[in-house]
Protein backbone atom coordinates (compact mmCIF):
# COMPACT_ATOMS: atom_id res chain seq x y z
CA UNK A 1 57.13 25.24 -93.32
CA UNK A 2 54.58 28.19 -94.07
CA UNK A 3 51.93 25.79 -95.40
CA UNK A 4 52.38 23.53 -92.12
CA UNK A 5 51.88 26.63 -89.58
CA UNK A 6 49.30 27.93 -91.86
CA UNK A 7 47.47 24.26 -91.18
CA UNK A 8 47.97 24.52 -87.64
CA UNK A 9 46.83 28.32 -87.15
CA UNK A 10 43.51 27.39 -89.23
CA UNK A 11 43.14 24.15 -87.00
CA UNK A 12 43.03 26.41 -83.68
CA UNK A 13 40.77 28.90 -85.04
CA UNK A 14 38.12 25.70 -85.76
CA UNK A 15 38.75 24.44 -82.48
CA UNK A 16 37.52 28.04 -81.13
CA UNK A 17 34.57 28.16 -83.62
CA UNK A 18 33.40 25.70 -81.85
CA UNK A 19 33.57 27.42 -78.55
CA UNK A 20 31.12 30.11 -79.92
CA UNK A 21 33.84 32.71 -81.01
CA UNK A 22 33.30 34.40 -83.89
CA UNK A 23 36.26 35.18 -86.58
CA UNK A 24 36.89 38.93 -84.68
CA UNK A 25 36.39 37.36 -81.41
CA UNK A 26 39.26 34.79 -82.48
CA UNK A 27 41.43 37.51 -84.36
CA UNK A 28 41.51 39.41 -81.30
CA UNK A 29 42.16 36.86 -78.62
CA UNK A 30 44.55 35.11 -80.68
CA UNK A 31 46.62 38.88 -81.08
CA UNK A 32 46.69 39.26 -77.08
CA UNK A 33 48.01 35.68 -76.73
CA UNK A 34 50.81 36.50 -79.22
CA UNK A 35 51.65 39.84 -76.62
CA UNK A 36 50.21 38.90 -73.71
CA UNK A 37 48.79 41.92 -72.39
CA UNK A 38 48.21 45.67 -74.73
CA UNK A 39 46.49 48.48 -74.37
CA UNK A 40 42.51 48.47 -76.22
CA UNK A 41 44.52 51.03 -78.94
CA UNK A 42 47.17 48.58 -79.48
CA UNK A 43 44.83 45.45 -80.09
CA UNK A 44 42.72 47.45 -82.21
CA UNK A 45 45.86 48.19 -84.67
CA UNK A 46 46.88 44.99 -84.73
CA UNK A 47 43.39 43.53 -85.42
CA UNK A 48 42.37 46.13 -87.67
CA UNK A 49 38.75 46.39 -85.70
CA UNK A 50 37.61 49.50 -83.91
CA UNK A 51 38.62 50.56 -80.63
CA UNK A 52 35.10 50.97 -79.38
CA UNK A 53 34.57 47.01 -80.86
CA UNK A 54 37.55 45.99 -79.04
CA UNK A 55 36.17 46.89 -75.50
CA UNK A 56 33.16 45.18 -76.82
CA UNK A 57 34.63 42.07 -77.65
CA UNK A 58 36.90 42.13 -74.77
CA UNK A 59 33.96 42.23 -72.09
CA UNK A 60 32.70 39.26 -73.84
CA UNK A 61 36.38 37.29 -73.57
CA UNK A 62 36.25 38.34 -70.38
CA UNK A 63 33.34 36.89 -69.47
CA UNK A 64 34.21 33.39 -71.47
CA UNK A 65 37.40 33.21 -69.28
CA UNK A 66 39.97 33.70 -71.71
CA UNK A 67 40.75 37.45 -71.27
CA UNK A 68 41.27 39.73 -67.94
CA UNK A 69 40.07 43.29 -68.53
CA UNK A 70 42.26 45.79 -66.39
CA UNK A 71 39.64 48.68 -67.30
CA UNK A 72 41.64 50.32 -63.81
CA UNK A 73 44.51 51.37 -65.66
CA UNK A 74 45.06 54.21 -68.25
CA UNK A 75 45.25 53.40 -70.86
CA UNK A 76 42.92 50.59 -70.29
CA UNK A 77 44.94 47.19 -71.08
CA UNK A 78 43.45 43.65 -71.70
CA UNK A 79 45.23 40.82 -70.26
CA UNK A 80 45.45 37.20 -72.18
CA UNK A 81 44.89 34.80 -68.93
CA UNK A 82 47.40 31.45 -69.20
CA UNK A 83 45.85 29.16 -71.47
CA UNK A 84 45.66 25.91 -68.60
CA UNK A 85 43.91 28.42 -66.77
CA UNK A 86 41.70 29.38 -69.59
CA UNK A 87 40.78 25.83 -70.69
CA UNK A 88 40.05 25.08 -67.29
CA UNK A 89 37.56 27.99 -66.93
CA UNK A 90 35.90 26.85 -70.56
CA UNK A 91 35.91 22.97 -68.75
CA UNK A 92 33.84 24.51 -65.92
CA UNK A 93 31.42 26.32 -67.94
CA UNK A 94 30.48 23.10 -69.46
CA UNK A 95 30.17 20.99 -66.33
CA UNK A 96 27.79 23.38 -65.21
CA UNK A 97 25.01 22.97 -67.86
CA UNK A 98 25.92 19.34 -67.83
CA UNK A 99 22.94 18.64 -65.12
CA UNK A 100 20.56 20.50 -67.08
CA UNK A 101 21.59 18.65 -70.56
CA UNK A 102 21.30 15.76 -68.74
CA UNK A 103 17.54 16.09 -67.27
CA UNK A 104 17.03 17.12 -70.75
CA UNK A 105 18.07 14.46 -72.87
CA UNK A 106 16.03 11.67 -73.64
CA UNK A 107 18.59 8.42 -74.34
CA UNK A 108 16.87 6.16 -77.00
CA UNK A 109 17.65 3.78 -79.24
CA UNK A 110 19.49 5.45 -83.01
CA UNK A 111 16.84 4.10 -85.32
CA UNK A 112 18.78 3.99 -87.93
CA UNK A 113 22.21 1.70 -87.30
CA UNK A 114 25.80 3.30 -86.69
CA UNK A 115 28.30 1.79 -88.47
CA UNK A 116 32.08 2.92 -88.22
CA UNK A 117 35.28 2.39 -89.80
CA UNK A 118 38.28 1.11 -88.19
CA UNK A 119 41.33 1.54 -89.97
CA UNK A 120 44.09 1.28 -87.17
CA UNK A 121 45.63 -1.28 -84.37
CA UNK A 122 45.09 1.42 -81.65
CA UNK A 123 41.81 2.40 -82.41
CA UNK A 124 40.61 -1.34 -82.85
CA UNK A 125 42.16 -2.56 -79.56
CA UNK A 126 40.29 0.78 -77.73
CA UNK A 127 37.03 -0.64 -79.15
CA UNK A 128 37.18 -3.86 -77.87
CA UNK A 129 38.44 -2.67 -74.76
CA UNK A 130 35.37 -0.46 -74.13
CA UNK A 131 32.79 -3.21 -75.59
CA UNK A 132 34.02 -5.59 -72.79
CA UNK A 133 33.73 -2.71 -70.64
CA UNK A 134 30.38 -2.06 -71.74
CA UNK A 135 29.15 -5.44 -71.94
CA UNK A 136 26.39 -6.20 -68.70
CA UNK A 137 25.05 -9.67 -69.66
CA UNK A 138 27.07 -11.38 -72.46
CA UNK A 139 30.54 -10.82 -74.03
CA UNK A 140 31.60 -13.16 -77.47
CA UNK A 141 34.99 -12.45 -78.59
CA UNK A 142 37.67 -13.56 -81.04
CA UNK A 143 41.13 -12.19 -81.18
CA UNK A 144 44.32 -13.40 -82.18
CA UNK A 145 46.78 -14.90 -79.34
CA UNK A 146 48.88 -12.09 -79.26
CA UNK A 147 46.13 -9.88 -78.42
CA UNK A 148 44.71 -11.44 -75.52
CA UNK A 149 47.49 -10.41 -72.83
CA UNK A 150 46.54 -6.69 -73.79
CA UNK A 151 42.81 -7.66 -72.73
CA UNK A 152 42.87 -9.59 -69.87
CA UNK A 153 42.36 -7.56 -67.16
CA UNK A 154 39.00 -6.03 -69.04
CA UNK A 155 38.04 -9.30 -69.12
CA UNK A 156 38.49 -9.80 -65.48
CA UNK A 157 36.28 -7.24 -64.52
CA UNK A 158 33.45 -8.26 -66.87
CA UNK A 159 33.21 -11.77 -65.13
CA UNK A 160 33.50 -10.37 -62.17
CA UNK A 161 30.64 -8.37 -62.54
CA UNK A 162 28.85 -11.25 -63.92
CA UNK A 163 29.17 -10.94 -67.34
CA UNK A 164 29.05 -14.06 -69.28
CA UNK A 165 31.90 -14.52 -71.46
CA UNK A 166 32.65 -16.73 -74.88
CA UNK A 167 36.21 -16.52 -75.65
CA UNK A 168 37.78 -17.38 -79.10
CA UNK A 169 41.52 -17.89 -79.74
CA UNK A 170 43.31 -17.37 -82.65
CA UNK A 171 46.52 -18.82 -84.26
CA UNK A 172 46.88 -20.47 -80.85
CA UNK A 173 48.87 -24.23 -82.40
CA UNK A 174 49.93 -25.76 -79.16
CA UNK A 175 48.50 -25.90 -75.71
CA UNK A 176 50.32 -26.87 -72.49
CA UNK A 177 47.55 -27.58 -69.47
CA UNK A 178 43.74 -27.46 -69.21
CA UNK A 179 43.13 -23.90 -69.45
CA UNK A 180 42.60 -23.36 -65.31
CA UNK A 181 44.46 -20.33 -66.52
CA UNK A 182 41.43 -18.79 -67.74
CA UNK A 183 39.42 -18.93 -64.61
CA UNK A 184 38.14 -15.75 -63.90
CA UNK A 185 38.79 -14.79 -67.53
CA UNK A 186 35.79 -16.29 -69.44
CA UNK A 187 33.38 -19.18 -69.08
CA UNK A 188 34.28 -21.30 -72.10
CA UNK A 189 37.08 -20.85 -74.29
CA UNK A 190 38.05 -22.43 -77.64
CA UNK A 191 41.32 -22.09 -79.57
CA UNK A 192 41.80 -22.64 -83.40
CA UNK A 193 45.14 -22.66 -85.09
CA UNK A 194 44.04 -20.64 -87.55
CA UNK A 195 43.69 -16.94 -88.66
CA UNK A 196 40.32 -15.80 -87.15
CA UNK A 197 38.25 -12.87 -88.12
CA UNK A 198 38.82 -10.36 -85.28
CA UNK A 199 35.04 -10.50 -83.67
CA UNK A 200 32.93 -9.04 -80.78
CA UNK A 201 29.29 -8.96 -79.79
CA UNK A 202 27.88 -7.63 -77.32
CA UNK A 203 24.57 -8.12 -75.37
CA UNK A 204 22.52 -8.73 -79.00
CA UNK A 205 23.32 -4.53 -79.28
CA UNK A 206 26.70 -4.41 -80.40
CA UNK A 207 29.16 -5.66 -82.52
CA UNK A 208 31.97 -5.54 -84.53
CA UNK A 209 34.13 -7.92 -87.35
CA UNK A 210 36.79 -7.56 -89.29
CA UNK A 211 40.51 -8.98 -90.51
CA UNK A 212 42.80 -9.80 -87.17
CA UNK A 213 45.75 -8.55 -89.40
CA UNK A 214 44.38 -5.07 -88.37
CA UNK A 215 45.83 -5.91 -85.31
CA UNK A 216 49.24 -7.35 -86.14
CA UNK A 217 51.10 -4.52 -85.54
CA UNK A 218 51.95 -3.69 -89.49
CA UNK A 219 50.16 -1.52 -91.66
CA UNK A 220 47.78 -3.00 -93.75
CA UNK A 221 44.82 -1.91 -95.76
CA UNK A 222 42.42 -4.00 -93.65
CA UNK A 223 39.66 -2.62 -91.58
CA UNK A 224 36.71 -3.80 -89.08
CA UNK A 225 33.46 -2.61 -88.88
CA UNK A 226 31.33 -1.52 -85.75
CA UNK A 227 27.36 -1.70 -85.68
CA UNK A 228 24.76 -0.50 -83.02
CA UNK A 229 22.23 -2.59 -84.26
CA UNK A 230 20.26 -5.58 -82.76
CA UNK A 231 19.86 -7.63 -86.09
CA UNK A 232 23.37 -6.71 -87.65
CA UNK A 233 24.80 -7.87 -83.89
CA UNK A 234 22.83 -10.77 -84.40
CA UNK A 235 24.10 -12.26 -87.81
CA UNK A 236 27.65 -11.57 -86.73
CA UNK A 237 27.06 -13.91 -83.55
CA UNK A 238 24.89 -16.86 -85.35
CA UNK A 239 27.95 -16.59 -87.94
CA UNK A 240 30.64 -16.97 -85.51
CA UNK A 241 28.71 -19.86 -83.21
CA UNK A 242 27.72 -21.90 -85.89
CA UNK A 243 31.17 -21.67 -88.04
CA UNK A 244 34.40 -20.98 -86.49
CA UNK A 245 33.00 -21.57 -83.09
CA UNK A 246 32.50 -25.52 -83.60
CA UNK A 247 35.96 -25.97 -85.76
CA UNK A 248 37.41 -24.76 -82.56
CA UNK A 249 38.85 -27.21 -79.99
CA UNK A 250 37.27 -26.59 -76.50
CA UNK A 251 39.81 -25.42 -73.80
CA UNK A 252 38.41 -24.35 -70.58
CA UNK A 253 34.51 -24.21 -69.45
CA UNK A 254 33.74 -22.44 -66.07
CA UNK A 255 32.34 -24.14 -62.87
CA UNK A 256 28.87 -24.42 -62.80
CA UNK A 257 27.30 -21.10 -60.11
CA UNK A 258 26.09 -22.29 -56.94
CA UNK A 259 22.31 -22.53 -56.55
CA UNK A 260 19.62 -21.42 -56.04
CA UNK A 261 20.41 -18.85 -58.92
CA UNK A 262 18.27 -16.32 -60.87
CA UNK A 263 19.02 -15.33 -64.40
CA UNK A 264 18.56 -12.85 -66.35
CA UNK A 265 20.10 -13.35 -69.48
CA UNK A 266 18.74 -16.80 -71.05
CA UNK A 267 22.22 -18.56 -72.72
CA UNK A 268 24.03 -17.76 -69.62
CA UNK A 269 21.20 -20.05 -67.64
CA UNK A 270 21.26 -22.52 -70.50
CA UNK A 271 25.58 -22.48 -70.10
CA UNK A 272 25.42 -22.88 -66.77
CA UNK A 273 22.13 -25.63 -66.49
CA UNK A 274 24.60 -27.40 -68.99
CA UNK A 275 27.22 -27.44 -66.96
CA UNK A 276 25.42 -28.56 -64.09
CA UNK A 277 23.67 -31.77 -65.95
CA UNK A 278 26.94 -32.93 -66.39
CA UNK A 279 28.09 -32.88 -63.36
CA UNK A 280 24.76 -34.91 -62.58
CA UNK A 281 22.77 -32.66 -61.09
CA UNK A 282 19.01 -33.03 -61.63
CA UNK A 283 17.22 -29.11 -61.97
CA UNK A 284 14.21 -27.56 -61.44
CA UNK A 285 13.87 -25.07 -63.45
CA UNK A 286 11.24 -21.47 -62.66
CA UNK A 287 10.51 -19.33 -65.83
CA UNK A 288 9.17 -15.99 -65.82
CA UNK A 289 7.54 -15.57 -69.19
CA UNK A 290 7.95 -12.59 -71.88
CA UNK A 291 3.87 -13.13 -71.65
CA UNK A 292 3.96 -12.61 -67.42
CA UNK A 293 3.16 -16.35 -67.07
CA UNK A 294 5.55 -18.79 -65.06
CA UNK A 295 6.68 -21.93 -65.84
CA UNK A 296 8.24 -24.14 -63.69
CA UNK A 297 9.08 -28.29 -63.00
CA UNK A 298 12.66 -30.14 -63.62
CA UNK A 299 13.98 -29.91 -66.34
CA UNK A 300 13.65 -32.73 -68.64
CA UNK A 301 16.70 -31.70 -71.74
CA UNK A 302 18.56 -28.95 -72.06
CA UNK A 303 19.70 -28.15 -75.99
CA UNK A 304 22.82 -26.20 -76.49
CA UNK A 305 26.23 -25.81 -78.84
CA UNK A 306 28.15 -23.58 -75.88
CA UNK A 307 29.94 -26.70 -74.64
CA UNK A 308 30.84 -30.08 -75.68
CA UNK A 309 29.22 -32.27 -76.53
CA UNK A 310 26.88 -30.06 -78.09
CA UNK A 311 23.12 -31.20 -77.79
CA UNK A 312 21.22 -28.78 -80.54
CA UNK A 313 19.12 -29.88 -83.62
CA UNK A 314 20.04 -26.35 -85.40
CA UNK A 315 22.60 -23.39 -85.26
CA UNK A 316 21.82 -21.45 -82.50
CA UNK A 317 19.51 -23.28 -81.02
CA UNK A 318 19.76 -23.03 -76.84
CA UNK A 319 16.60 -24.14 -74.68
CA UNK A 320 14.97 -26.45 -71.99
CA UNK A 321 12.46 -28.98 -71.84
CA UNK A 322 10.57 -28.36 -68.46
CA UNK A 323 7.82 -31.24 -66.87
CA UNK A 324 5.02 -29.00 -65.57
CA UNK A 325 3.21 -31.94 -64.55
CA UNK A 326 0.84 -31.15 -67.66
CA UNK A 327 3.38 -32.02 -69.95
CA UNK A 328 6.40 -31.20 -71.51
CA UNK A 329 7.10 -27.59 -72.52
CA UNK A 330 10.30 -26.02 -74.43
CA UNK A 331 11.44 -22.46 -73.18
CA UNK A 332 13.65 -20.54 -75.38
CA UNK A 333 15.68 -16.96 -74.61
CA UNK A 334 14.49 -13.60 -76.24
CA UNK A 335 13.45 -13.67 -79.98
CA UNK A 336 13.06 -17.42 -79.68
CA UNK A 337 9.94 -18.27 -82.39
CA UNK A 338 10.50 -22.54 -81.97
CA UNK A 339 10.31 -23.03 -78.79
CA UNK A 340 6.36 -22.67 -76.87
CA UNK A 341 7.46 -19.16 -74.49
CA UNK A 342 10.23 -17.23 -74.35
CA UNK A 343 12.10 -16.50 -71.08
CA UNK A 344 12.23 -13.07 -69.04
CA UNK A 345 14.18 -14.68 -66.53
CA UNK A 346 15.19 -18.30 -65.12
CA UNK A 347 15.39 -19.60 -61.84
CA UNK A 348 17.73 -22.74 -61.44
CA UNK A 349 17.81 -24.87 -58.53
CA UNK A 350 18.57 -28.18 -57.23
CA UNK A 351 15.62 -30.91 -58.02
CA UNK A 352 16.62 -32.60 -54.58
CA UNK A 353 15.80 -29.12 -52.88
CA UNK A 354 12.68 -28.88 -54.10
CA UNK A 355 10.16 -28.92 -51.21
């Protein structure tokens, strides 16, 4: 029992190194909690520091919001303030430099990658709950079945705020419907009976991968693994969308967005200029080049594995073919090397509406 409270006392002195207090400063604030309020002679025996040092180190408790010097009285007596009310004094002190940290701090990107261990079911599930919260242009995502009710309403919100969204199911056998139950959910879904590695990318930034048993429920040795980093991010999503994601049967695909639309975020455009063609629409497509140029004319092909049937001649692959009138031209998203530009941003509209 000793041992345990001897753990926990160490613990709380850490926790107020961190605050700045120094091993007297903590001996003596720690005393005056145990007795609430004593005279500077009593602390002073108790803490075996001077009396003169105990005023000292008072005036600087006092001034950190922990302590309450009644230098009044006579004997003079130092007060231990309640500890919600302490905390809350140390929370204010560091809202108010947060405004100057703030205009300080330059946010770039780590250049080397961070990569974290996951070893637990709560901690896993909080990750992928703040990557879909995090997400702002594209979401892919593979969890078991029995995961996806506790995720749902994150993924709400992302597609409502426009974030595009490839959904995976695992250990999913049977399926009643045509997966209108997803609307609002994700844009395409797949399901697999199988075990899936638990997966999610985000915007080409992000990601993270690692055995679905993590989040069965029982303990296991398993873990996942998160990366910040753009190429990392990037294997993990050409892995998942040119294995698992075409052994998976094809559930629900969203409606294609009204147009005119501008997009950002090239395989969303390709997703939904896919959907679109097969509904028989004819496009005219308007690229803004990574080079400043713009390229524009209907779109002769589109080439894509998003949606069945899939129309690419390698993994990965998404682009259109565009008629400039001075021939044919193949626009590919960010990082693209194949294709002859690469897209800042695509605007899709009807060929019939074009003037």
């Amino acid at each position: 029992m000793g041992t345990s409270d001897e753990h926990d006392d160490e613990q709380l002195r850490e926790e107020l190194r961190v605050f700045g207090l120094s091993d007297t400063e903590i001996d003596t604030y720690l005393a005056l909690l145990a007795c609430g309020e004593a005279s500077t002679s009593t602390v002073s025996e108790t803490t075996d520091v001077t009396q003169r040092a105990v005023y000292n180190i008072a005036e600087r408790l006092e001034g950190r919001g922990l302590v309450r010097v009644n230098d009044h009285a006579s004997p003079t007596t130092i007060r231990a303030l309640p500890p919600a009310e302490a905390i809350e004094n140390l929370s204010d002190r560091l809202d108010s430099i947060r405004p100057a940290l703030e205009a300080r701090f330059n946010e770039t990107t780590p250049e080397t990658p961070e990569i974290q261990m996951i070893k637990s079911r709560e901690t896993a599930l909080k990750r992928i709950k703040s990557a879909i919260s995090a997400a702002r242009q594209e979401l892919l995502l593979a969890v078991p079945e029995h995961v996806f009710p506790e995720i749902e309403s994150e993924l709400r919100t992302a597609v409502d705020s426009d974030v595009v969204v490839f959904l995976l199911i695992g250990g999913m056998d049977e399926v009643d419907g045509d997966g209108s139950e997803f609307a609002g959910i994700a844009d395409v879904v797949r399901y697999w009976g199988e075990s899936l590695p638990l997966v999610y990318t985000v915007d080409d930034a992000s990601a993270m991968i690692g055995d679905s048993t993590i989040v069965s429920g029982t303990h296991t040795d398993d873990v996942a693994v998160t990366v910040s980093e753009p190429q990392l991010s990037g294997s993990i999503l050409g892995m998942y969308f040119s294995a698992y994601w075409p052994a998976a049967t094809e559930l629900y695909v969203t409606d294609p967005d009204p147009l005119p639309r501008t997009y950002d975020w090239f395989r969303q455009a390709t997703l939904h200029a896919t959907v679109h063609e097969q509904a028989g629409v004819d496009l005219y497509a308007e690229v803004e080049t990574e080079s400043g140029t713009t390229v524009s004319g209907p779109v002769t092909e589109i080439r894509q594995a998003f949606i069945e049937p899939t129309t690419n001649d390698f993994t990965l692959e998404n682009s259109f073919f565009i008629d400039t009138g001075d021939g044919i031209v193949s626009v590919g998203g960010k990082g693209s090397f194949i294709e002859d530009y690469q897209s800042r941003s695509v605007m899709l509209r009807r060929l019939d509406a074009v003037e």
